[in-house]
C-alpha atoms as a PDB file:
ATOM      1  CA  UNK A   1     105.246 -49.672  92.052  1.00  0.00           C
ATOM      2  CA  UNK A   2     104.404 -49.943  88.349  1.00  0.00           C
ATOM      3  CA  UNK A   3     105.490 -48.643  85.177  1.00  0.00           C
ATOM      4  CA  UNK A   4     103.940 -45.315  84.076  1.00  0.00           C
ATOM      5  CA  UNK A   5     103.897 -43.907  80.274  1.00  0.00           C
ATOM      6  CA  UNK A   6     103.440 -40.034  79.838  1.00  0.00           C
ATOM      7  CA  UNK A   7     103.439 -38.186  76.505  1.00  0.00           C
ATOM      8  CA  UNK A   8     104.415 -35.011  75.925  1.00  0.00           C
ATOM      9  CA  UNK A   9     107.018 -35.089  78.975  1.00  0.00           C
ATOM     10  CA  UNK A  10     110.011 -32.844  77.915  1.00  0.00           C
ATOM     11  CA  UNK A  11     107.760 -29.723  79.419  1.00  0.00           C
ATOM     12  CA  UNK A  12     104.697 -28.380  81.904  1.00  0.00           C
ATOM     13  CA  UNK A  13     102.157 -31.153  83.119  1.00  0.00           C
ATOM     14  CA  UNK A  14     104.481 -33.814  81.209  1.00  0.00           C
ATOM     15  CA  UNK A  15     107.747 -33.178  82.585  1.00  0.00           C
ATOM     16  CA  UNK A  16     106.076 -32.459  86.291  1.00  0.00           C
ATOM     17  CA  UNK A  17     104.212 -35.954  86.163  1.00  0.00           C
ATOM     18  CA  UNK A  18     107.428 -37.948  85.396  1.00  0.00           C
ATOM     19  CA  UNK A  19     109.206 -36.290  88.262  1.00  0.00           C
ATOM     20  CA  UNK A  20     106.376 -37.036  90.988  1.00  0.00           C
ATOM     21  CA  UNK A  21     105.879 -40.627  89.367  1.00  0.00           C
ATOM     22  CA  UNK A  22     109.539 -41.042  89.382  1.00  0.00           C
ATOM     23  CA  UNK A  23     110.189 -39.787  93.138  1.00  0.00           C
ATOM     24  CA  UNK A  24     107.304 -42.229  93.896  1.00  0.00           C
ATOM     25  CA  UNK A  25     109.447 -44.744  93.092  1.00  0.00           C
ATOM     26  CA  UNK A  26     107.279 -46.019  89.844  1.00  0.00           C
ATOM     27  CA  UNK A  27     109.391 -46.917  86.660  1.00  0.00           C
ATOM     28  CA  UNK A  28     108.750 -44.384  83.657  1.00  0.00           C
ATOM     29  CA  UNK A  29     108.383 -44.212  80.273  1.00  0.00           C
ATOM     30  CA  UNK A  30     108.677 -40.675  78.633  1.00  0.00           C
ATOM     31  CA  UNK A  31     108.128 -39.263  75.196  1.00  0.00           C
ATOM     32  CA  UNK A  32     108.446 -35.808  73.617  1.00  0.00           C
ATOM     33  CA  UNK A  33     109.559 -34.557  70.055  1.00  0.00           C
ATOM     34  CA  UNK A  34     112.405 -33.076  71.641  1.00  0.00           C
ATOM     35  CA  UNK A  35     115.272 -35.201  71.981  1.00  0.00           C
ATOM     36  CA  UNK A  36     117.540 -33.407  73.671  1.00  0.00           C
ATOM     37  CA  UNK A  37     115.244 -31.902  76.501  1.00  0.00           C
ATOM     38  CA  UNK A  38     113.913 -36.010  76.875  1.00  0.00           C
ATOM     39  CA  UNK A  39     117.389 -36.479  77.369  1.00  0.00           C
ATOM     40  CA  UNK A  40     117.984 -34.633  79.684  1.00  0.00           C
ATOM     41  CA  UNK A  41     114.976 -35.281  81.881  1.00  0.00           C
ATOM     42  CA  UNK A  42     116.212 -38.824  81.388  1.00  0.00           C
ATOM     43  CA  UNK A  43     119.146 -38.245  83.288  1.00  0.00           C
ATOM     44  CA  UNK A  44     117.952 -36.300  85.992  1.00  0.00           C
ATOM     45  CA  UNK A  45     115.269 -38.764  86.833  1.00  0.00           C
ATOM     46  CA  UNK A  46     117.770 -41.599  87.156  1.00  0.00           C
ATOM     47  CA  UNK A  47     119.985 -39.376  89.192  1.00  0.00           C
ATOM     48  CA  UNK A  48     117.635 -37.430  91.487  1.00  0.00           C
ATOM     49  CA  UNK A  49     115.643 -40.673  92.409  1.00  0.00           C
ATOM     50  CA  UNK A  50     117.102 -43.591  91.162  1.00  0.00           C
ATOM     51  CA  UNK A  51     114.483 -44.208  88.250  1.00  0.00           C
ATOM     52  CA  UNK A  52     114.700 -46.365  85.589  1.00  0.00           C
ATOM     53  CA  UNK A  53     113.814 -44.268  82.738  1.00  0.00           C
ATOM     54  CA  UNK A  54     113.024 -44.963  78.855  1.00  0.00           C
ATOM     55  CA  UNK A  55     113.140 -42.527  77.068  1.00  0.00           C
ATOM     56  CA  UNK A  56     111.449 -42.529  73.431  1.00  0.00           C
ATOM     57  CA  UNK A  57     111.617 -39.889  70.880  1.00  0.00           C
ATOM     58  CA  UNK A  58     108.538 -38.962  68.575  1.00  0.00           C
ATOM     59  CA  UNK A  59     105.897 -37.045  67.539  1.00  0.00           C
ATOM     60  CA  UNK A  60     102.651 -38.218  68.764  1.00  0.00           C
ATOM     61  CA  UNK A  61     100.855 -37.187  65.484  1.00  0.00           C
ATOM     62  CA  UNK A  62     102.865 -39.566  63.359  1.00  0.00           C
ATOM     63  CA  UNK A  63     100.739 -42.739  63.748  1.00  0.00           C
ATOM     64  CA  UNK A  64     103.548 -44.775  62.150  1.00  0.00           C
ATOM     65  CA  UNK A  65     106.465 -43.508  64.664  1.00  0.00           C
ATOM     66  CA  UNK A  66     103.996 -43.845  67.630  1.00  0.00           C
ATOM     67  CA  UNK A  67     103.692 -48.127  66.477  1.00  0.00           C
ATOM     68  CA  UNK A  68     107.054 -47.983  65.745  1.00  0.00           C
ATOM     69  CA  UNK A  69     108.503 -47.196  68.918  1.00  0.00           C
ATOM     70  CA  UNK A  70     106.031 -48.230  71.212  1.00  0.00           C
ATOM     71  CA  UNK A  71     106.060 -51.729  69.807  1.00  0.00           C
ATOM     72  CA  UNK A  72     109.912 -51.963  69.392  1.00  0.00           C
ATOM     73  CA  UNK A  73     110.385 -51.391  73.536  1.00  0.00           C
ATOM     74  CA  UNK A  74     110.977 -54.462  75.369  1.00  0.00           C
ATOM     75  CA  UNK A  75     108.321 -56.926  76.460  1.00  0.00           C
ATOM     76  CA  UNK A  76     108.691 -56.346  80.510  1.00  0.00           C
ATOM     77  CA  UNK A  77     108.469 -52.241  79.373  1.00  0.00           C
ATOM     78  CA  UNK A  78     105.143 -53.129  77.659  1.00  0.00           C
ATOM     79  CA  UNK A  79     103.481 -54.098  81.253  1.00  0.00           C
ATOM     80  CA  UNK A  80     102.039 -50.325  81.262  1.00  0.00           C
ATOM     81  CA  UNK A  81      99.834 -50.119  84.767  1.00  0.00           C
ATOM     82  CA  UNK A  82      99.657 -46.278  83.846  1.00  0.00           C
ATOM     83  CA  UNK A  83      99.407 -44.104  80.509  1.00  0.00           C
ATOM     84  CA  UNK A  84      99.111 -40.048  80.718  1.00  0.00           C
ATOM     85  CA  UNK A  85      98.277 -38.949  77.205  1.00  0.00           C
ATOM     86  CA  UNK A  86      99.230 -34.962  78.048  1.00  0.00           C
ATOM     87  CA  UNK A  87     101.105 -34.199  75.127  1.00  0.00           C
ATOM     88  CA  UNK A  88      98.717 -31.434  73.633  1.00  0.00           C
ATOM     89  CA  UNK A  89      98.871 -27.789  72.234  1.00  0.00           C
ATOM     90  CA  UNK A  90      96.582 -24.863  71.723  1.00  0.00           C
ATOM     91  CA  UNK A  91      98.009 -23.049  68.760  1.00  0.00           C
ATOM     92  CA  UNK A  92      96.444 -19.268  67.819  1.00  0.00           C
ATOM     93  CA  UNK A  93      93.768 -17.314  69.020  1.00  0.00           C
ATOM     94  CA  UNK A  94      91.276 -15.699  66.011  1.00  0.00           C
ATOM     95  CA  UNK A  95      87.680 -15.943  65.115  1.00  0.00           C
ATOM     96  CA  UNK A  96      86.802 -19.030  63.353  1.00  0.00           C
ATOM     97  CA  UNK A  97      86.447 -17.253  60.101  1.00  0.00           C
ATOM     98  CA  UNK A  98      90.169 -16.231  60.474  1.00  0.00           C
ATOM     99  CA  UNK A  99      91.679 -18.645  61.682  1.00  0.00           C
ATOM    100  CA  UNK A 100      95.239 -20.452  60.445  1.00  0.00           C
ATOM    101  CA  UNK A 101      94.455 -24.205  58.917  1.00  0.00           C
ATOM    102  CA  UNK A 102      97.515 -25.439  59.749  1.00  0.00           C
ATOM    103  CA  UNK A 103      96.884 -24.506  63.445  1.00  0.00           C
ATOM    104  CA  UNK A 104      93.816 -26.500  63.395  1.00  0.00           C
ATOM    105  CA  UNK A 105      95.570 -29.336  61.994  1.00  0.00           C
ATOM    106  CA  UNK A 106      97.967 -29.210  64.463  1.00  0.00           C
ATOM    107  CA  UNK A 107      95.884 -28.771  66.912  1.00  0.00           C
ATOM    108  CA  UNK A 108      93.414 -31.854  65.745  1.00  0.00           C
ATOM    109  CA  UNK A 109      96.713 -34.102  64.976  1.00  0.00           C
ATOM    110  CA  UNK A 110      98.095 -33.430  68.377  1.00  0.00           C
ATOM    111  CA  UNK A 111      95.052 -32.959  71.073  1.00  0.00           C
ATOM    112  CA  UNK A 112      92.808 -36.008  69.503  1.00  0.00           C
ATOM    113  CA  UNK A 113      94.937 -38.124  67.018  1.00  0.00           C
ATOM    114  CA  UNK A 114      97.823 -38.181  69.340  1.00  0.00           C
ATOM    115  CA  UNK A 115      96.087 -39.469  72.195  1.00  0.00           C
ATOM    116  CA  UNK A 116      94.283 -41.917  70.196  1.00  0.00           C
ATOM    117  CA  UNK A 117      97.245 -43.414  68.390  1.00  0.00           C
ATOM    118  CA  UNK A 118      99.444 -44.040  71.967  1.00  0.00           C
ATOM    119  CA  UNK A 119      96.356 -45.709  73.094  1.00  0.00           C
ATOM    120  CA  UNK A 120      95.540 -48.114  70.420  1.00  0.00           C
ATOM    121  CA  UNK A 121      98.587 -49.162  70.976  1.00  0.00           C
ATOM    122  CA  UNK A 122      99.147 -49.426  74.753  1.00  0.00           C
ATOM    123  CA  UNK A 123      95.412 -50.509  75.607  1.00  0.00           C
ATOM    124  CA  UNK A 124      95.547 -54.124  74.307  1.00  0.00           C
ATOM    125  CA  UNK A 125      98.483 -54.617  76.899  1.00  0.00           C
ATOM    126  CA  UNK A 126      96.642 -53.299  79.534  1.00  0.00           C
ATOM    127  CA  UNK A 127      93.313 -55.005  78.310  1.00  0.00           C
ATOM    128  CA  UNK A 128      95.290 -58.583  78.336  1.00  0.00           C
ATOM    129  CA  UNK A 129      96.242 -58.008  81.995  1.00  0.00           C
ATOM    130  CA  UNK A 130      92.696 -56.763  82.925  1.00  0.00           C
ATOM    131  CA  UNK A 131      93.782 -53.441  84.909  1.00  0.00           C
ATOM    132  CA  UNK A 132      95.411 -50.678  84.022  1.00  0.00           C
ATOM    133  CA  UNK A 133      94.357 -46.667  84.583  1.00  0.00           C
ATOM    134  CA  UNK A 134      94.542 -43.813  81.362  1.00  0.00           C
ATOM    135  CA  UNK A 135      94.511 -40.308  82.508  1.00  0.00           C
ATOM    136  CA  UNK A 136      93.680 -38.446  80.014  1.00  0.00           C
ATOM    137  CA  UNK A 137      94.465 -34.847  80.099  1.00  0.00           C
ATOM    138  CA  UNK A 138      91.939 -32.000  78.781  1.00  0.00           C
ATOM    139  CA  UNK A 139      91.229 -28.702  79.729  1.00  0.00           C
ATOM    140  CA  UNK A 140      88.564 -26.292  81.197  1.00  0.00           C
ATOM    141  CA  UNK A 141      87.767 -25.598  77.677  1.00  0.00           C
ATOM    142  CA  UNK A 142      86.585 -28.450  76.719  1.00  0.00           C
ATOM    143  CA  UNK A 143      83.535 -27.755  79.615  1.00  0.00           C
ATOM    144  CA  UNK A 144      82.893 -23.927  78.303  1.00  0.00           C
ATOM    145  CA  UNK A 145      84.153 -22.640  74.908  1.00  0.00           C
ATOM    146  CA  UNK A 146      85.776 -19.437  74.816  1.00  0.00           C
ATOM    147  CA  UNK A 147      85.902 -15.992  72.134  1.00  0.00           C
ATOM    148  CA  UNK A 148      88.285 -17.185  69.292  1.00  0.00           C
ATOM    149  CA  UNK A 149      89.035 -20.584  71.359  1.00  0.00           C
ATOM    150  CA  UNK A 150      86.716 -22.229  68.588  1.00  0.00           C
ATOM    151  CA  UNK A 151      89.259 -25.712  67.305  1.00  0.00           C
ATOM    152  CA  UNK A 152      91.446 -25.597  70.374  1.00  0.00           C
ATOM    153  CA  UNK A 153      87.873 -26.077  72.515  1.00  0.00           C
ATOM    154  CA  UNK A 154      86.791 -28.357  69.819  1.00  0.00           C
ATOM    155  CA  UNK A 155      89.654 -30.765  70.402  1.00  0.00           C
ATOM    156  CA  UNK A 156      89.658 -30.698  74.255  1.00  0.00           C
ATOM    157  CA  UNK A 157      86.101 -31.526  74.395  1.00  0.00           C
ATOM    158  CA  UNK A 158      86.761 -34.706  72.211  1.00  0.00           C
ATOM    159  CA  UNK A 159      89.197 -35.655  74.353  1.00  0.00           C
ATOM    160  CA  UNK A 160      86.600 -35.250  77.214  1.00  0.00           C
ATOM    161  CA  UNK A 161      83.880 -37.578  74.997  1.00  0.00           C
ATOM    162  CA  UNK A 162      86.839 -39.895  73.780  1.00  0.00           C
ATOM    163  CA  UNK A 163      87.405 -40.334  77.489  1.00  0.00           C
ATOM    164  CA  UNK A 164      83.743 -41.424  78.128  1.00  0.00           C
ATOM    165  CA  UNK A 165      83.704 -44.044  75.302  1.00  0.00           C
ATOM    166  CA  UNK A 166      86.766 -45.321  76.401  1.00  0.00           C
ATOM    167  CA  UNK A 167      85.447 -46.389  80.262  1.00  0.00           C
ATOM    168  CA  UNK A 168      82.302 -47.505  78.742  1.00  0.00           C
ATOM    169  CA  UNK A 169      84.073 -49.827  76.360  1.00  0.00           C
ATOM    170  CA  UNK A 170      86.981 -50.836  78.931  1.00  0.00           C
ATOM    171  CA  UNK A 171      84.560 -51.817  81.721  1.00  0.00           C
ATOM    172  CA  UNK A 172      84.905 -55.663  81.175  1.00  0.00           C
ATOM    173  CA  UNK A 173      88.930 -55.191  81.256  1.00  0.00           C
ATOM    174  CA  UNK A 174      88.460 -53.252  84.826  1.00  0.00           C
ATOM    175  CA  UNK A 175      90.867 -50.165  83.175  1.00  0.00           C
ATOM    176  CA  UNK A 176      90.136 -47.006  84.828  1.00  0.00           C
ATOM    177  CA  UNK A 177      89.811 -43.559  82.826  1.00  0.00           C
ATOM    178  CA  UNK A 178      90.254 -40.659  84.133  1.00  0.00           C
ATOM    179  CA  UNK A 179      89.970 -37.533  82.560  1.00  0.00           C
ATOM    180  CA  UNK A 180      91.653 -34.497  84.095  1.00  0.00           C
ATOM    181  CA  UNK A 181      90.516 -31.180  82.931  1.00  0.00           C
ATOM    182  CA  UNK A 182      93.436 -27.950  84.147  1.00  0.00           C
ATOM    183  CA  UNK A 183      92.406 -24.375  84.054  1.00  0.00           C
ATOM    184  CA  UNK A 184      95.207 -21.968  84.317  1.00  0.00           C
ATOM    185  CA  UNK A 185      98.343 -23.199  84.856  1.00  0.00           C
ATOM    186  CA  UNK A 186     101.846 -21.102  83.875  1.00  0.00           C
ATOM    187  CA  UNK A 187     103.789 -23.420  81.527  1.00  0.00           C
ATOM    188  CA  UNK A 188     105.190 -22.995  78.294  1.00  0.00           C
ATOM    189  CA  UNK A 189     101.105 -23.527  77.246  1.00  0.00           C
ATOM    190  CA  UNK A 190     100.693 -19.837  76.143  1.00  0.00           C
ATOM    191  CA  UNK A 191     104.030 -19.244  74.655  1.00  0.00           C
ATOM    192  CA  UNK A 192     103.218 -21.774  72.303  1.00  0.00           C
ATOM    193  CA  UNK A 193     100.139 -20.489  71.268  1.00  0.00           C
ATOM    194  CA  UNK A 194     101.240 -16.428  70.718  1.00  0.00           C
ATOM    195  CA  UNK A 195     104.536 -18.659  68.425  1.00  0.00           C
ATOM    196  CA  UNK A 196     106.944 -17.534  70.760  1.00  0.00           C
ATOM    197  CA  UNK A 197     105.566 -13.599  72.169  1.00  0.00           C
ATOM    198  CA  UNK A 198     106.966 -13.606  75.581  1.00  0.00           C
ATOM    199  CA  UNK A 199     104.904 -10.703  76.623  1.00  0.00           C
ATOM    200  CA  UNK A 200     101.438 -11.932  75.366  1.00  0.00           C
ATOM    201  CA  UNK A 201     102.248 -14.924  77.157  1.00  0.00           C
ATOM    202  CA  UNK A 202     103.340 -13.310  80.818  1.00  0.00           C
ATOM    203  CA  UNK A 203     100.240 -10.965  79.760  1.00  0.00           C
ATOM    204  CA  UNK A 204      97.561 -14.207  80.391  1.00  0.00           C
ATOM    205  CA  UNK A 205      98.283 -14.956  83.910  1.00  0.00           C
ATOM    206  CA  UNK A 206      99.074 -11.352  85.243  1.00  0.00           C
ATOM    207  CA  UNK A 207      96.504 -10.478  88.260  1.00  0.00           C
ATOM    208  CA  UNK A 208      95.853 -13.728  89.774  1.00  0.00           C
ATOM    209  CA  UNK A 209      97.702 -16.568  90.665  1.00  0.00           C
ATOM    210  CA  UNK A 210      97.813 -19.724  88.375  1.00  0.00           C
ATOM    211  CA  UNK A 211      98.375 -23.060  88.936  1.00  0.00           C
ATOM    212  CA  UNK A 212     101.754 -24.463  88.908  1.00  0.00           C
ATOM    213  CA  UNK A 213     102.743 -27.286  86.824  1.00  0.00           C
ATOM    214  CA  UNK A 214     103.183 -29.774  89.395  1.00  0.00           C
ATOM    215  CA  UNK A 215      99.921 -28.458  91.455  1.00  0.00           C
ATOM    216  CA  UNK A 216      98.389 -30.764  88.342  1.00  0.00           C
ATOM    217  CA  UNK A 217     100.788 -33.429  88.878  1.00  0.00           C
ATOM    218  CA  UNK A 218      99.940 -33.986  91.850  1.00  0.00           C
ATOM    219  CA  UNK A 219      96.297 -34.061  91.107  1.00  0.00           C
ATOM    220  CA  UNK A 220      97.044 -36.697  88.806  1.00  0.00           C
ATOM    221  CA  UNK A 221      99.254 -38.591  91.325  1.00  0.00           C
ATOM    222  CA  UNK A 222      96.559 -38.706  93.563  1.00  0.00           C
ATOM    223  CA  UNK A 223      94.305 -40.426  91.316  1.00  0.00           C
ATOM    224  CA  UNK A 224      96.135 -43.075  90.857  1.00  0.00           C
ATOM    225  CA  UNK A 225      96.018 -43.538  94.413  1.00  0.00           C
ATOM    226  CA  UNK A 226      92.892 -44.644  95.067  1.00  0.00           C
ATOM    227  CA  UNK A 227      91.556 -48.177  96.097  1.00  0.00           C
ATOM    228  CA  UNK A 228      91.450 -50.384  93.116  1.00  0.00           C
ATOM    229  CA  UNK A 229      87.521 -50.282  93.088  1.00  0.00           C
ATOM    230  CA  UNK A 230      87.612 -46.583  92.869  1.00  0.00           C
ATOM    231  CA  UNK A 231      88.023 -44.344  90.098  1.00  0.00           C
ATOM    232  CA  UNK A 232      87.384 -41.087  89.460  1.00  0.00           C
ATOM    233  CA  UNK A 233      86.041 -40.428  85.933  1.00  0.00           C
ATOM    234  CA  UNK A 234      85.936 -36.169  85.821  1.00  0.00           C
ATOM    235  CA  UNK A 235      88.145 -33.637  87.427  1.00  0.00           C
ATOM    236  CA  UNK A 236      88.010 -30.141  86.721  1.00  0.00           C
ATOM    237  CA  UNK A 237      90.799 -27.740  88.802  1.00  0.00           C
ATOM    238  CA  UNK A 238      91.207 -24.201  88.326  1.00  0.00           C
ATOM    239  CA  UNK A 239      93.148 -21.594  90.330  1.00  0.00           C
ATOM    240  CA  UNK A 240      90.988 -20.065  92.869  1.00  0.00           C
ATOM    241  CA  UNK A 241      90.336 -16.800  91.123  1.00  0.00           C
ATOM    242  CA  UNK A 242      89.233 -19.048  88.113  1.00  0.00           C
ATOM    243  CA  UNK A 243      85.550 -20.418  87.938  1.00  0.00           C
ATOM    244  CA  UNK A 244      85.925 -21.567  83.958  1.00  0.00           C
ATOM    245  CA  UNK A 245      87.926 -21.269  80.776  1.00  0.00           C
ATOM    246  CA  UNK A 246      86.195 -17.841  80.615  1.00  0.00           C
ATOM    247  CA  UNK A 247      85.855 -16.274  84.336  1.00  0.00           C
ATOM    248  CA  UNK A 248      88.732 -15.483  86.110  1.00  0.00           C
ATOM    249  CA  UNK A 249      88.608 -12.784  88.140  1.00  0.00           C
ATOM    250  CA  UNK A 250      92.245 -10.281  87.531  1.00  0.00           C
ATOM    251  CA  UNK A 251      93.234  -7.635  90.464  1.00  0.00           C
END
């Protein structure tokens, strides 16, 4: 077993990746803004399945914190055979003419900056070992843009060409990419867009069932599993009343 990095682990996709990794028996490195929660699923890790667990506490959009405490971890932590960059956000839903700047910023800072920042820095370890795998995870909106989805789209569907680039220029260091794009899925995801409305958030996934968390962990688990000539590049997974971002069908 190897050591696996995820971003953006104190909740949803995150938090449900670190506990499959963990009960796999793989040694895991988790980040999240919020300390307490990282603490927390710190704990429980090393108790529920013996994991050794490091946990480091930042904000992905801070390009100097990211260095900071990625580089200050010790060398045998550095040996990174897995990174999921999943920490992400949509934030707001208006028209493009209406929309709230510091949403987009957040958005852009989080969804694209974030995941390039953790990989600048953990690439070159995995490029000086020649393997490694990124998972890099999107959405069904980066494939089909949505009404008043406009910047959140925008940023998923850089993270979808960012993931391209990135196997192109990794083939000599045999590092697989892997780009996993969710469709519905009930985590905190549309609570944090509606800034904390409860009922416009229990409101998105009424009349069908969504995916669960760790229904996408496990998707990601899997491809990690494959033979170490085999990757798979593009995954989209939706509920099965979903087709896209923008068809699901509600009964």
């Amino acid at each position: 077993m190897g050591i696996v990095l995820i971003t953006g682990a104190t909740a949803g996709f995150g938090q449900a990746c670190a506990e499959i990794f963990a009960a796999k028996g793989h040694d895991v490195i988790i980040t999240g803004r919020r300390k307490e929660r990282l603490e927390t699923l710190k704990t429980q890790l090393s108790q529920e399945y013996g994991a050794n667990v490091l946990a480091l506490n930042f904000d992905v959009r801070d390009e100097q914190a990211v260095q900071a405490a990625l580089n200050s971890i010790p060398e045998e932590w550095k040996a990174v055979d897995i990174l999921i960059n999943n920490a992400g956000l949509a934030a707001g839903l208006s028209t493009i003419d209406e929309g709230d700047t510091e949403d987009w910023n957040s958005m852009i800072d989080t969804n694209v900056k974030g995941l390039l920042y953790v990989s600048r820095t953990v690439i070159p370890w995995m490029r000086s070992r020649t393997r490694g795998h990124i998972i890099n995870i999107g959405s069904t909106a980066a494939k089909t843009v949505y009404a008043k989805g406009n910047v959140y789209c925008a940023t998923k569907a850089a993270v979808d060409a960012i993931s391209e680039g990135m196997r192109i220029d990794l083939l000599p260091y045999r590092i697989k990419v892997t780009a996993i794009h969710p469709g519905a899925a009930e985590t905190e995801f549309s609570l944090v867009r509606f800034k904390g409305d409860e009922d416009k958030a229990k409101d998105v996934y009424k009349g069908f069932i969504p995916m669960s968390a760790k229904d996408v962990a496990d998707v990601v688990y899997y491809c990690t599993t494959l033979p170490p000539h085999v990757c798979i590049n593009d995954l989209v997974l939706t509920p099965l009343q979903q087709a896209n971002a923008y068809y699901i069908d509600k009964n």
